[in-house]
C-alpha atoms as a PDB file:
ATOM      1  CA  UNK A   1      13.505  -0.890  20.560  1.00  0.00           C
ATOM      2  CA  UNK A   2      12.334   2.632  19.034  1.00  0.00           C
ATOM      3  CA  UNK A   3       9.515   3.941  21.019  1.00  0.00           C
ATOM      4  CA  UNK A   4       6.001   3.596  18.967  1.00  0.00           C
ATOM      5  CA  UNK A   5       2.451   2.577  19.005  1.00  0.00           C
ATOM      6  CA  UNK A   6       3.171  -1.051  18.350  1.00  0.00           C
ATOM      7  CA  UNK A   7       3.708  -3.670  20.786  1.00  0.00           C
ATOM      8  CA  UNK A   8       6.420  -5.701  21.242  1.00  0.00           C
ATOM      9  CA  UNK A   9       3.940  -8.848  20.622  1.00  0.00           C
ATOM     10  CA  UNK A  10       3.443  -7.046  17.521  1.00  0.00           C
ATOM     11  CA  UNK A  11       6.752  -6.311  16.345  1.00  0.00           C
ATOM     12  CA  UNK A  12       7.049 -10.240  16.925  1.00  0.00           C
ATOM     13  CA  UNK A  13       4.265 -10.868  14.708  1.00  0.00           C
ATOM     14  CA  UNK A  14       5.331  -8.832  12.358  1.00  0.00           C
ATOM     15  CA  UNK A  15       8.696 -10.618  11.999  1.00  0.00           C
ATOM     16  CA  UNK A  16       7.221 -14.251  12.472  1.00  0.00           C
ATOM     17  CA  UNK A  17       4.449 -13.860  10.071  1.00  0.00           C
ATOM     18  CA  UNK A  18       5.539 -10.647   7.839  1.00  0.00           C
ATOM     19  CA  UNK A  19       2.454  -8.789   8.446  1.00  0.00           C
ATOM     20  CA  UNK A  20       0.657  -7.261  11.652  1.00  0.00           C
ATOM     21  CA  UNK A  21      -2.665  -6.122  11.659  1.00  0.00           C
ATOM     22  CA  UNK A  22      -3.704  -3.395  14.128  1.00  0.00           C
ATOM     23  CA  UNK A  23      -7.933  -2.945  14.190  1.00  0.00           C
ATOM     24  CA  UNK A  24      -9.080   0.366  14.835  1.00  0.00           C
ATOM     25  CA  UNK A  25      -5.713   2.399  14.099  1.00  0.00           C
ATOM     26  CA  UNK A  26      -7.676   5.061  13.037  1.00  0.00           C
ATOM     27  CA  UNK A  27     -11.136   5.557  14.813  1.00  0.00           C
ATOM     28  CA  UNK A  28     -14.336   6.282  12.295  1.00  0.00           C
ATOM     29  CA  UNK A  29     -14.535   9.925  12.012  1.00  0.00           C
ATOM     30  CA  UNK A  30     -10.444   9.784  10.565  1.00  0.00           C
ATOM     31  CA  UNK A  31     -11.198   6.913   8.466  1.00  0.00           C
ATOM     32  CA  UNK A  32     -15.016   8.834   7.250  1.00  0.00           C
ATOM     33  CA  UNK A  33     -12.736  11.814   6.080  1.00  0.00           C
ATOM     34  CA  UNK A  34     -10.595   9.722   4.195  1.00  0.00           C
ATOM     35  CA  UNK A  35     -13.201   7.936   1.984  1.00  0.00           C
ATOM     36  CA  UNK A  36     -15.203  10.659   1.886  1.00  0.00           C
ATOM     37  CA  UNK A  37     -12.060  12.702   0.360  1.00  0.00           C
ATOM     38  CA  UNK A  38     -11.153  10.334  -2.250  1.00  0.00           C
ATOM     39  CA  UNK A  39     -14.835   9.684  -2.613  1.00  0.00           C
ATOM     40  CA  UNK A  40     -15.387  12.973  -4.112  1.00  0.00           C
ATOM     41  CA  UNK A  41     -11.810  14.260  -4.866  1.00  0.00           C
ATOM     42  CA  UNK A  42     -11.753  15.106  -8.713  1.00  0.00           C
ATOM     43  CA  UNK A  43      -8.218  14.662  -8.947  1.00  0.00           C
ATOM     44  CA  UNK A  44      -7.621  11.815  -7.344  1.00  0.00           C
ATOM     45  CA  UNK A  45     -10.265  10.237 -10.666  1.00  0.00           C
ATOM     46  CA  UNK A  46      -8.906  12.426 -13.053  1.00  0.00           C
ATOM     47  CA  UNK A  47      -5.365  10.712 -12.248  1.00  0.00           C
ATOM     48  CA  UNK A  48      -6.440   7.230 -11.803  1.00  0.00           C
ATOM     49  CA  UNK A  49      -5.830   4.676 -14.423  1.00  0.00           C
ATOM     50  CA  UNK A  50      -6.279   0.665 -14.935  1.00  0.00           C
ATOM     51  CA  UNK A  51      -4.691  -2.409 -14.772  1.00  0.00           C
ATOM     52  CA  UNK A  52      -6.734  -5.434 -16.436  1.00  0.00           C
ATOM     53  CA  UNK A  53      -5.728  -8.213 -14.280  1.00  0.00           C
ATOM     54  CA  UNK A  54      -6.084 -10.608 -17.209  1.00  0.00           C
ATOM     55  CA  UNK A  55      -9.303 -12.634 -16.512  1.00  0.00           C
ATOM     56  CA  UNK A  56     -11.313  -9.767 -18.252  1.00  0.00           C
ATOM     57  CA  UNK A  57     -11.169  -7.100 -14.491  1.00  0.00           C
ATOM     58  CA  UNK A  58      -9.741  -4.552 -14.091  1.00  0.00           C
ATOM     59  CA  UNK A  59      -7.989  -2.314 -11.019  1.00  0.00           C
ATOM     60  CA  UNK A  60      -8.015   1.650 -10.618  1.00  0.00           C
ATOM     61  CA  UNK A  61      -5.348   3.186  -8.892  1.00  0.00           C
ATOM     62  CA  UNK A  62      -4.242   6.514  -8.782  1.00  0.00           C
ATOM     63  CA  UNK A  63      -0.318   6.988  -7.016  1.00  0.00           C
ATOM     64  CA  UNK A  64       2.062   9.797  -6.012  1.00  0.00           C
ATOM     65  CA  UNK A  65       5.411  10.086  -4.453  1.00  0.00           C
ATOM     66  CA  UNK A  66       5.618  12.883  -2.097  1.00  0.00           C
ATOM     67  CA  UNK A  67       3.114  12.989   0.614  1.00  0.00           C
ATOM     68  CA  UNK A  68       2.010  16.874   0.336  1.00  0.00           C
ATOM     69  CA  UNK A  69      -0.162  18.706   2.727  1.00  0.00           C
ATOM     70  CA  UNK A  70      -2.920  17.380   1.979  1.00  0.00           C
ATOM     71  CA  UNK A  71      -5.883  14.851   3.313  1.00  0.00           C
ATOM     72  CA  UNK A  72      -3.714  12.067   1.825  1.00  0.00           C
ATOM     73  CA  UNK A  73      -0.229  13.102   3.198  1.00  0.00           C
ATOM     74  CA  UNK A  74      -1.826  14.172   6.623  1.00  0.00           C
ATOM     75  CA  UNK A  75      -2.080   9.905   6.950  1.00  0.00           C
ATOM     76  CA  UNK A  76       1.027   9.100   5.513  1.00  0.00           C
ATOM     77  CA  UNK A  77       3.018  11.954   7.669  1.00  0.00           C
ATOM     78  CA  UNK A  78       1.176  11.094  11.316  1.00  0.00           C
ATOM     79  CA  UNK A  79       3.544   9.703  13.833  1.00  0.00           C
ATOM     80  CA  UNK A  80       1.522   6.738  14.365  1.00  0.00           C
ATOM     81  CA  UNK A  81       2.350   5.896  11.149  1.00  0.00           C
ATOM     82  CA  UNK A  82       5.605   7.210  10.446  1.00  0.00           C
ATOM     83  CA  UNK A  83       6.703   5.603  14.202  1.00  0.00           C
ATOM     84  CA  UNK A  84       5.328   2.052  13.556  1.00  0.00           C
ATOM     85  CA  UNK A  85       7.135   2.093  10.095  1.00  0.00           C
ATOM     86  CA  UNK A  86      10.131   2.817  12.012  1.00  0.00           C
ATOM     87  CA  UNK A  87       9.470   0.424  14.973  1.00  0.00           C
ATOM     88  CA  UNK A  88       9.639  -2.249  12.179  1.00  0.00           C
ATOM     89  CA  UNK A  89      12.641  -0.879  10.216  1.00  0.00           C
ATOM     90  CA  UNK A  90      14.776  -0.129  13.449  1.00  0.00           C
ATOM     91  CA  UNK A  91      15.439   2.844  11.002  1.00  0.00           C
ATOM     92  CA  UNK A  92      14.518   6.625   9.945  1.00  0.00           C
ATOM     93  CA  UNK A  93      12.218   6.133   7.514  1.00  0.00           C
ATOM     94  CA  UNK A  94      11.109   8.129   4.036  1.00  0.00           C
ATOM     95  CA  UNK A  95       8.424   8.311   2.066  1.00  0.00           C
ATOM     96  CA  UNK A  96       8.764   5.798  -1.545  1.00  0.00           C
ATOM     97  CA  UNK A  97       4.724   6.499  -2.570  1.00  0.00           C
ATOM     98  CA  UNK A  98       1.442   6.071  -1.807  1.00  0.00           C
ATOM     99  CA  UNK A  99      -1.357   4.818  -3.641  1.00  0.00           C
ATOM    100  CA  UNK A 100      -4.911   4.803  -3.697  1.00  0.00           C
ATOM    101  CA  UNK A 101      -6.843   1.368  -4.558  1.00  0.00           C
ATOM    102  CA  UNK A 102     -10.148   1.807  -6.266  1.00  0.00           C
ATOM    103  CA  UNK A 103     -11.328  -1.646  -6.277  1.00  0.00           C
ATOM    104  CA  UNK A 104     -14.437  -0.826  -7.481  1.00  0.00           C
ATOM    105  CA  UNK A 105     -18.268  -2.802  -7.022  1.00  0.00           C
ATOM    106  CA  UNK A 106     -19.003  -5.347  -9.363  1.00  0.00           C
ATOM    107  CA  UNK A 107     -16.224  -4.793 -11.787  1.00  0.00           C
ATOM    108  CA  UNK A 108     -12.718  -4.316  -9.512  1.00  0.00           C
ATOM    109  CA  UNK A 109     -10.125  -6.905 -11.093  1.00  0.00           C
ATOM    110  CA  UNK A 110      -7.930  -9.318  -9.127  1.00  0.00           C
ATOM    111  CA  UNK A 111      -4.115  -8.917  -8.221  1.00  0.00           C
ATOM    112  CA  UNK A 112      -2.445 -12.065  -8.713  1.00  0.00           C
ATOM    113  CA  UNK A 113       0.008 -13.112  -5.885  1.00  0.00           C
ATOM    114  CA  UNK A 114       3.119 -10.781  -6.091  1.00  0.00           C
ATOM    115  CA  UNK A 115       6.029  -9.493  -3.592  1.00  0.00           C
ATOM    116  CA  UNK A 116       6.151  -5.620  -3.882  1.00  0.00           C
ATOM    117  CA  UNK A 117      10.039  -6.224  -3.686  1.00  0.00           C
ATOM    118  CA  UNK A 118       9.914  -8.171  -6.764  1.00  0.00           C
ATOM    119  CA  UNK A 119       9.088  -4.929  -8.397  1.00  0.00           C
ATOM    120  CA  UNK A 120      11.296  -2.246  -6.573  1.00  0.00           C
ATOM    121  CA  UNK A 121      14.472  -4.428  -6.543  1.00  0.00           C
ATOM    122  CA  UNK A 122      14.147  -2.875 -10.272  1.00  0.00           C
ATOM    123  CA  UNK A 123      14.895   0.768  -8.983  1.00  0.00           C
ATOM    124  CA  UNK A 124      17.752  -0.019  -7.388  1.00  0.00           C
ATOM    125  CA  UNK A 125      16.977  -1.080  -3.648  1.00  0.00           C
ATOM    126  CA  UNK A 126      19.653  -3.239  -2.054  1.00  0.00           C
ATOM    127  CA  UNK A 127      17.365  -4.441   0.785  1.00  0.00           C
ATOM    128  CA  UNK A 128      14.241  -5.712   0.955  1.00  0.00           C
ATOM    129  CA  UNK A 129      14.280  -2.919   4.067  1.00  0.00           C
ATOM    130  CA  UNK A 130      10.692  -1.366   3.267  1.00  0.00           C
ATOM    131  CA  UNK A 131       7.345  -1.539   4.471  1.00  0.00           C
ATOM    132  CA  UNK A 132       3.745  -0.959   3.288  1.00  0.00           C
ATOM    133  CA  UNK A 133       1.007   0.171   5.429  1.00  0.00           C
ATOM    134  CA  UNK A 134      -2.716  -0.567   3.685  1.00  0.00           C
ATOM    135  CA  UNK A 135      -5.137   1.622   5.446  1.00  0.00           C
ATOM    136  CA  UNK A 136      -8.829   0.436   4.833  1.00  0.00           C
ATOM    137  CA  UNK A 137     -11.115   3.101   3.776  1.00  0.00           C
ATOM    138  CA  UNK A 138     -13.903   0.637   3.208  1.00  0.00           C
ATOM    139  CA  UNK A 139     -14.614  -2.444   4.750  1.00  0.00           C
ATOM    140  CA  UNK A 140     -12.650  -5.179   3.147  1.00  0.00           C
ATOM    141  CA  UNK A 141     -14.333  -8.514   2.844  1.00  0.00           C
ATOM    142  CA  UNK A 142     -13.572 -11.773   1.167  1.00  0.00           C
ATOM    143  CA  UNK A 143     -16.822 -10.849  -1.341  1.00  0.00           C
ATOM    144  CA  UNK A 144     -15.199  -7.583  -2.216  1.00  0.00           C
ATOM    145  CA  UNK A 145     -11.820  -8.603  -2.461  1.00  0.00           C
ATOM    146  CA  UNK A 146      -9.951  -7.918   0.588  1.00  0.00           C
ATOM    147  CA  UNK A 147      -6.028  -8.502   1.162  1.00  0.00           C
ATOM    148  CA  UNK A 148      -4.590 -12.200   0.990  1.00  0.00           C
ATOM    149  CA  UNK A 149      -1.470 -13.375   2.576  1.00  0.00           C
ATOM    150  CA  UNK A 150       0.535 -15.954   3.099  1.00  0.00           C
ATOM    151  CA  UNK A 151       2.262 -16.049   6.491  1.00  0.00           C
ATOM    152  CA  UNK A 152       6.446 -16.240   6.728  1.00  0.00           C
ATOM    153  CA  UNK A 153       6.302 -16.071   2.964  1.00  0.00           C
ATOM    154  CA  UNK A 154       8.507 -13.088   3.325  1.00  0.00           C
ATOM    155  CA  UNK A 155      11.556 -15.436   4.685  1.00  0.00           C
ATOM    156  CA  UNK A 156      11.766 -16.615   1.404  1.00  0.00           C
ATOM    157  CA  UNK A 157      13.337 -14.352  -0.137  1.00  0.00           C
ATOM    158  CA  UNK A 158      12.133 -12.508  -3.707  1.00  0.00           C
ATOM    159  CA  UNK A 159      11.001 -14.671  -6.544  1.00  0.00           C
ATOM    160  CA  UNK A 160      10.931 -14.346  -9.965  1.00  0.00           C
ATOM    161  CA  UNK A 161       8.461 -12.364 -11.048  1.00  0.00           C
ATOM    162  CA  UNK A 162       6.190 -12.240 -14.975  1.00  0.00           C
ATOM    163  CA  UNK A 163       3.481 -10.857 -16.678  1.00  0.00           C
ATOM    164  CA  UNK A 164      -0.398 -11.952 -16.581  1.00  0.00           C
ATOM    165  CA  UNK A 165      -2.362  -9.104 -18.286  1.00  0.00           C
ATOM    166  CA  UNK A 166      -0.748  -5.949 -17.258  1.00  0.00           C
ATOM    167  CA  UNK A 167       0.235  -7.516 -14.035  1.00  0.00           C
ATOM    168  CA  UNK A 168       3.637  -8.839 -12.735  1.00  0.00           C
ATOM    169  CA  UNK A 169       2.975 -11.581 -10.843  1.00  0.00           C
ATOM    170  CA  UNK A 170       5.004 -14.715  -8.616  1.00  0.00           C
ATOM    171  CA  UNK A 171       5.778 -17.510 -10.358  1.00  0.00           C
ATOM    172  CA  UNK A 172       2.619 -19.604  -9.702  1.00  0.00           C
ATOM    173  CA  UNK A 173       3.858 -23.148 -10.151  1.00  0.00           C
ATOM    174  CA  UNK A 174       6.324 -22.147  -7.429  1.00  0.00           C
ATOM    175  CA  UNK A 175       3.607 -20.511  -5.145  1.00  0.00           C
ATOM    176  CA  UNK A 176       1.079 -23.416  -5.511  1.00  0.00           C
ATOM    177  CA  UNK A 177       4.403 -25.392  -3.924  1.00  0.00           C
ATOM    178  CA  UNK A 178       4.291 -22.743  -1.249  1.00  0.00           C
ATOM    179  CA  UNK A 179       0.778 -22.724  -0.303  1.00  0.00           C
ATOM    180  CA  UNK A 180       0.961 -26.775   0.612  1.00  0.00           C
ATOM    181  CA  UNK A 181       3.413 -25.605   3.041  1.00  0.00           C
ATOM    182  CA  UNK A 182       2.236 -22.194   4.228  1.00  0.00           C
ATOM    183  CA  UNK A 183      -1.338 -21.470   5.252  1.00  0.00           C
ATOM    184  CA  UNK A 184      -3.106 -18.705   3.353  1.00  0.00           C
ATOM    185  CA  UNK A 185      -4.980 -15.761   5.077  1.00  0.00           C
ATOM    186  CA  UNK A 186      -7.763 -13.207   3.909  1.00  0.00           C
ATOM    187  CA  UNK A 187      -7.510 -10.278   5.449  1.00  0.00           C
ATOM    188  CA  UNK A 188     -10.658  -9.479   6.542  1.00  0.00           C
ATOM    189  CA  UNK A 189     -10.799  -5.118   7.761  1.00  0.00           C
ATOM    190  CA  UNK A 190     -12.953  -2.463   9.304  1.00  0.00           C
ATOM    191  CA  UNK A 191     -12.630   1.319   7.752  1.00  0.00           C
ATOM    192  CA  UNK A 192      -9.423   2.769  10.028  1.00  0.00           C
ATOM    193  CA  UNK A 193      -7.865  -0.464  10.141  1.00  0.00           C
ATOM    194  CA  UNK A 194      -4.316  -0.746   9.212  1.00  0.00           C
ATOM    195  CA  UNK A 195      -2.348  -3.780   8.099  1.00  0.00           C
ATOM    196  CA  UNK A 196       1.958  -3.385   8.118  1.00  0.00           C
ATOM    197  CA  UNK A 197       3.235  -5.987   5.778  1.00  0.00           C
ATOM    198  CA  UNK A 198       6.444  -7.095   4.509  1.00  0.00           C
ATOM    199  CA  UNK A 199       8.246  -6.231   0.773  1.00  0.00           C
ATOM    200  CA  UNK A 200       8.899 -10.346  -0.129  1.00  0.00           C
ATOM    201  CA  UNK A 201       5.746 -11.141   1.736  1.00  0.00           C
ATOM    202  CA  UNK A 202       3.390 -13.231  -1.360  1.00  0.00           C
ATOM    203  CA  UNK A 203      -0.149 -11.573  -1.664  1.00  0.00           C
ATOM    204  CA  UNK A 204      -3.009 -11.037  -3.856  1.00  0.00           C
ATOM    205  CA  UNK A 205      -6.740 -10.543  -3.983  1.00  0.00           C
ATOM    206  CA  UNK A 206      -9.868 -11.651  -5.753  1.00  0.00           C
ATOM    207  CA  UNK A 207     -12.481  -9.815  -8.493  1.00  0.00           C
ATOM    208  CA  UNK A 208     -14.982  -7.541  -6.156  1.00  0.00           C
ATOM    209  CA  UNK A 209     -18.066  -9.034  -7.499  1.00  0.00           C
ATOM    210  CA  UNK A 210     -19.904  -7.136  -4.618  1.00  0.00           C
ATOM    211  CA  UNK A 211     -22.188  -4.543  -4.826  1.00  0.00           C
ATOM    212  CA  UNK A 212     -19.909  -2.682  -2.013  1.00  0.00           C
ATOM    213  CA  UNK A 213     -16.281  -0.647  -2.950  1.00  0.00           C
ATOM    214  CA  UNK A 214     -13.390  -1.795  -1.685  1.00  0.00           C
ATOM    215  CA  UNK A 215     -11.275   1.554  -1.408  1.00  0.00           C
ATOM    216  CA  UNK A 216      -8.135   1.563   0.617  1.00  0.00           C
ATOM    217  CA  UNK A 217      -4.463   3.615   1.220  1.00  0.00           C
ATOM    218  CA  UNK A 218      -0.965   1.968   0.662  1.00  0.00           C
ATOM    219  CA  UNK A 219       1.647   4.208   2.169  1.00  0.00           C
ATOM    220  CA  UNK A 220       5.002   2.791   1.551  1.00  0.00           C
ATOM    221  CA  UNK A 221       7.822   3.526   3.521  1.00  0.00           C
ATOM    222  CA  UNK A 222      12.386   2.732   2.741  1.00  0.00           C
ATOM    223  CA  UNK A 223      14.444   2.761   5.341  1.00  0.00           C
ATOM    224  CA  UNK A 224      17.207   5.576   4.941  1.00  0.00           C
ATOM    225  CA  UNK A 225      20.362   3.536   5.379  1.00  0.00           C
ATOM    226  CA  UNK A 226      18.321   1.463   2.487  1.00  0.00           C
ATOM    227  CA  UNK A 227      18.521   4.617  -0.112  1.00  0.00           C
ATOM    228  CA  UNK A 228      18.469   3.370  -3.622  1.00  0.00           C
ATOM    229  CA  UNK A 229      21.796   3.357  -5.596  1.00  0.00           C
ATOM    230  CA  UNK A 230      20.240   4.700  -8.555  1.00  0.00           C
ATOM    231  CA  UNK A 231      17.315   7.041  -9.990  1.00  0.00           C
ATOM    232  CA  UNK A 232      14.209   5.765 -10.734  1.00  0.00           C
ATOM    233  CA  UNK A 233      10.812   6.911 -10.436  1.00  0.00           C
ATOM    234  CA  UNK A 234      10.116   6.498  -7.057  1.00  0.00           C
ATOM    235  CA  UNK A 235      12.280   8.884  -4.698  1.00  0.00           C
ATOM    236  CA  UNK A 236      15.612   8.366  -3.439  1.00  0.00           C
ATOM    237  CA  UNK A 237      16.171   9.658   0.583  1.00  0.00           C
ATOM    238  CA  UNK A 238      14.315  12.152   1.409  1.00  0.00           C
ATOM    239  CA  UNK A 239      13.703  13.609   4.737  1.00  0.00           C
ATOM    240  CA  UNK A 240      10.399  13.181   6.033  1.00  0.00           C
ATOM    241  CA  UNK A 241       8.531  15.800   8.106  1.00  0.00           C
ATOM    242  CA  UNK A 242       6.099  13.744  10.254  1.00  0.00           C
ATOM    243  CA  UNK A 243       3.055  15.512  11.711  1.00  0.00           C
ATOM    244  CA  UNK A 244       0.925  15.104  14.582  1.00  0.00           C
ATOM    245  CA  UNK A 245      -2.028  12.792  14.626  1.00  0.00           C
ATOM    246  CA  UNK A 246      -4.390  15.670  15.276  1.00  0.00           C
ATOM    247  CA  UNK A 247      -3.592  16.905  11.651  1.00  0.00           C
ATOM    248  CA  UNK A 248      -5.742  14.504   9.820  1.00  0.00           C
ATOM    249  CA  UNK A 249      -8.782  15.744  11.423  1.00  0.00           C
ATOM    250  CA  UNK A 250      -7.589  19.338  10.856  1.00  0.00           C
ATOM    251  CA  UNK A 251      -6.414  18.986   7.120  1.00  0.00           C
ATOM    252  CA  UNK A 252      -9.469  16.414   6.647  1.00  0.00           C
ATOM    253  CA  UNK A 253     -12.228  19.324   7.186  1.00  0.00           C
ATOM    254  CA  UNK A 254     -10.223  21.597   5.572  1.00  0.00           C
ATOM    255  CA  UNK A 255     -10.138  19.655   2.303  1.00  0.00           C
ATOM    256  CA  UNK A 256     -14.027  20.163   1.723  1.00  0.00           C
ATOM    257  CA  UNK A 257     -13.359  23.828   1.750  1.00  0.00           C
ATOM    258  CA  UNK A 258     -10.820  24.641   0.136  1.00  0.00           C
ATOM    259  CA  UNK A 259      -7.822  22.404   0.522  1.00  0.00           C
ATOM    260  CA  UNK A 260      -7.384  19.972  -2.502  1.00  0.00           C
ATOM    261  CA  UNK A 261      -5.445  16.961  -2.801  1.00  0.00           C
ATOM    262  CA  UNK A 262      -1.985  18.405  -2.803  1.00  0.00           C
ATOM    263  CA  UNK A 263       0.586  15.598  -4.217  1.00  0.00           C
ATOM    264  CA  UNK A 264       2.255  15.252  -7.555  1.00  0.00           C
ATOM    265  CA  UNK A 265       0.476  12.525  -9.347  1.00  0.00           C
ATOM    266  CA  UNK A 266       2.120   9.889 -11.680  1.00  0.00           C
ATOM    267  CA  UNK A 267       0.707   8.725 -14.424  1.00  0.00           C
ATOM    268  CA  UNK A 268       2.352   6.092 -16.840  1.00  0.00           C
ATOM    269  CA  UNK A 269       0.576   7.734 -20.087  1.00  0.00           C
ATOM    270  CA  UNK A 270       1.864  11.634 -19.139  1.00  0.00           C
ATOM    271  CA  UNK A 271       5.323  11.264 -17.009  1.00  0.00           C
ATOM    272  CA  UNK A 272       7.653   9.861 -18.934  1.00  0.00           C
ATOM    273  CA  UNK A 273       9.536   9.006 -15.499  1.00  0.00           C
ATOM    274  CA  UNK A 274       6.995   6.510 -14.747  1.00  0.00           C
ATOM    275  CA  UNK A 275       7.386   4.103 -17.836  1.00  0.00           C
ATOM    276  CA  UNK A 276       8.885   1.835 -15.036  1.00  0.00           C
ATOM    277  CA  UNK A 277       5.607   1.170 -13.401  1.00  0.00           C
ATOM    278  CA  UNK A 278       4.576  -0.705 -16.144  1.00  0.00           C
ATOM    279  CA  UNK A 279       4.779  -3.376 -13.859  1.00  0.00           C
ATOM    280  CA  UNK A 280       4.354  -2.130 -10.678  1.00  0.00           C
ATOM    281  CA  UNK A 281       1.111  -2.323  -9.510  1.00  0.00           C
ATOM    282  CA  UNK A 282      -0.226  -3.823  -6.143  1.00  0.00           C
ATOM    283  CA  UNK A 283      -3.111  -4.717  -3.968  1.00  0.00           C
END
């Protein structure tokens, strides 16, 4: 087993149930300078776009490929991160993109229930060797939406995928079938709490009709014997400098000086190598 911060009752978890959640993976000062950087970073707004979830909501989300120096790539880059990414892939990892969720008070749309793989089997991913790591930057709660799953959905395997809105979602009549079988799980989380899931693991989340935010991170993470066979608009291999934990804090007061966000932003309107996230969306 690669050495790491998780557990090996975690690792377990992970494979049994095709998520692990681990509480307090960053502490409250890491996870204030994270909201409180995407709180007030003008970019990362100026970037964002929507995604009507089609039941009249609607999703912001900004998302970038490579990591940067920045805030944002300071948490994508630490080796707690980068090592419990490759804990679970047995593998040297990359970076595929990370994403900010803006699910925003009162008027944040739903996600319907989806597999990430069912989307980047598209760009030319063999395996379904990834993993996504959703960092809470606000408290998630069932009121404002939080993170549903359905445990050992990932064992079976990617399912068809179609539209609802400007959403690709699961076939539902299929995951109704699942959920009499499988139990389903909201993912209740504290700021600097950090959930690992599974590409083929089936999850969604509800309309924040809170009066609270419900901002969080999405790091994603292929494995490099798992490098794409073809170009698409999310990065082939690419090494990955990893950084040390400390970093965050470091970068994190920086940013309110002088550092800004430092990544190359897509956006599906501008970069015409991002027409194939028409469907990609997640969380």
């Amino acid at each position: 087993m690669r050495p790491g911060p998780l557990s090996p009752d975690q690792l377990a978890t992970y494979s049994r149930d095709g998520f692990v959640l681990v509480p307090s993976m960053f502490d409250q000062e890491e996870a204030g300078l994270l909201v409180r950087s995407a709180r007030e970073d003008r970019a990362l707004d100026q970037h964002s776009f929507g995604r009507a979830d089609g039941e009249g909501g609607e999703v912001r989300l900004s998302l970038w490929n490579h990591p940067g120096d920045g805030i944002y790539g300071m948490f994508a880059r630490c080796r707690r991160v980068v090592d419990a990414s490759e804990q679970i892939l047995d593998d040297e990892v990359y970076h595929y993109h990370s994403k900010m969720i803006m699910k925003d008070a009162l008027v944040g749309g739903a996600w319907a229930w989806h597999q990430d793989y069912g989307y980047w089997y598209q760009n030319g991913v063999l395996w379904p060797d990834l993993v996504s790591v959703f960092i809470a930057a606000d408290p998630c709660t069932i009121e404002n939406g939080c993170l549903q799953v359905i445990p050992g959905s990932h064992k079976l395997g990617r399912i068809d995928h179609t539209t609802t809105g400007d959403q690709a979602g699961a076939d539902l009549a299929r995951v109704n079938h699942i959920l009499t079988r499988l139990p389903l799980v909201h993912v209740e989380m504290n700021p600097g709490d950090t959930l690992f899931f599974h590409p083929n693991l089936l999850h969604r989340s509800d309309r924040n009709t809170s009066p609270n935010p419900r901002w969080s991170l999405i790091c994603c993470y292929n494995a490099r014997k798992n490098d794409p066979y073809k170009e698409s608009h999310h990065p082939r291999y690419t090494p990955l400098t990893k950084v040390d934990d400390a970093m965050i804090r470091t970068v994190g007061v920086k940013r309110f000086a002088d550092d800004p966000s430092d990544v190359a932003w897509l956006d599906p309107v501008e970069d015409q190598s991002s027409r194939g996230l028409a469907r990609e969306w997640s969380d």
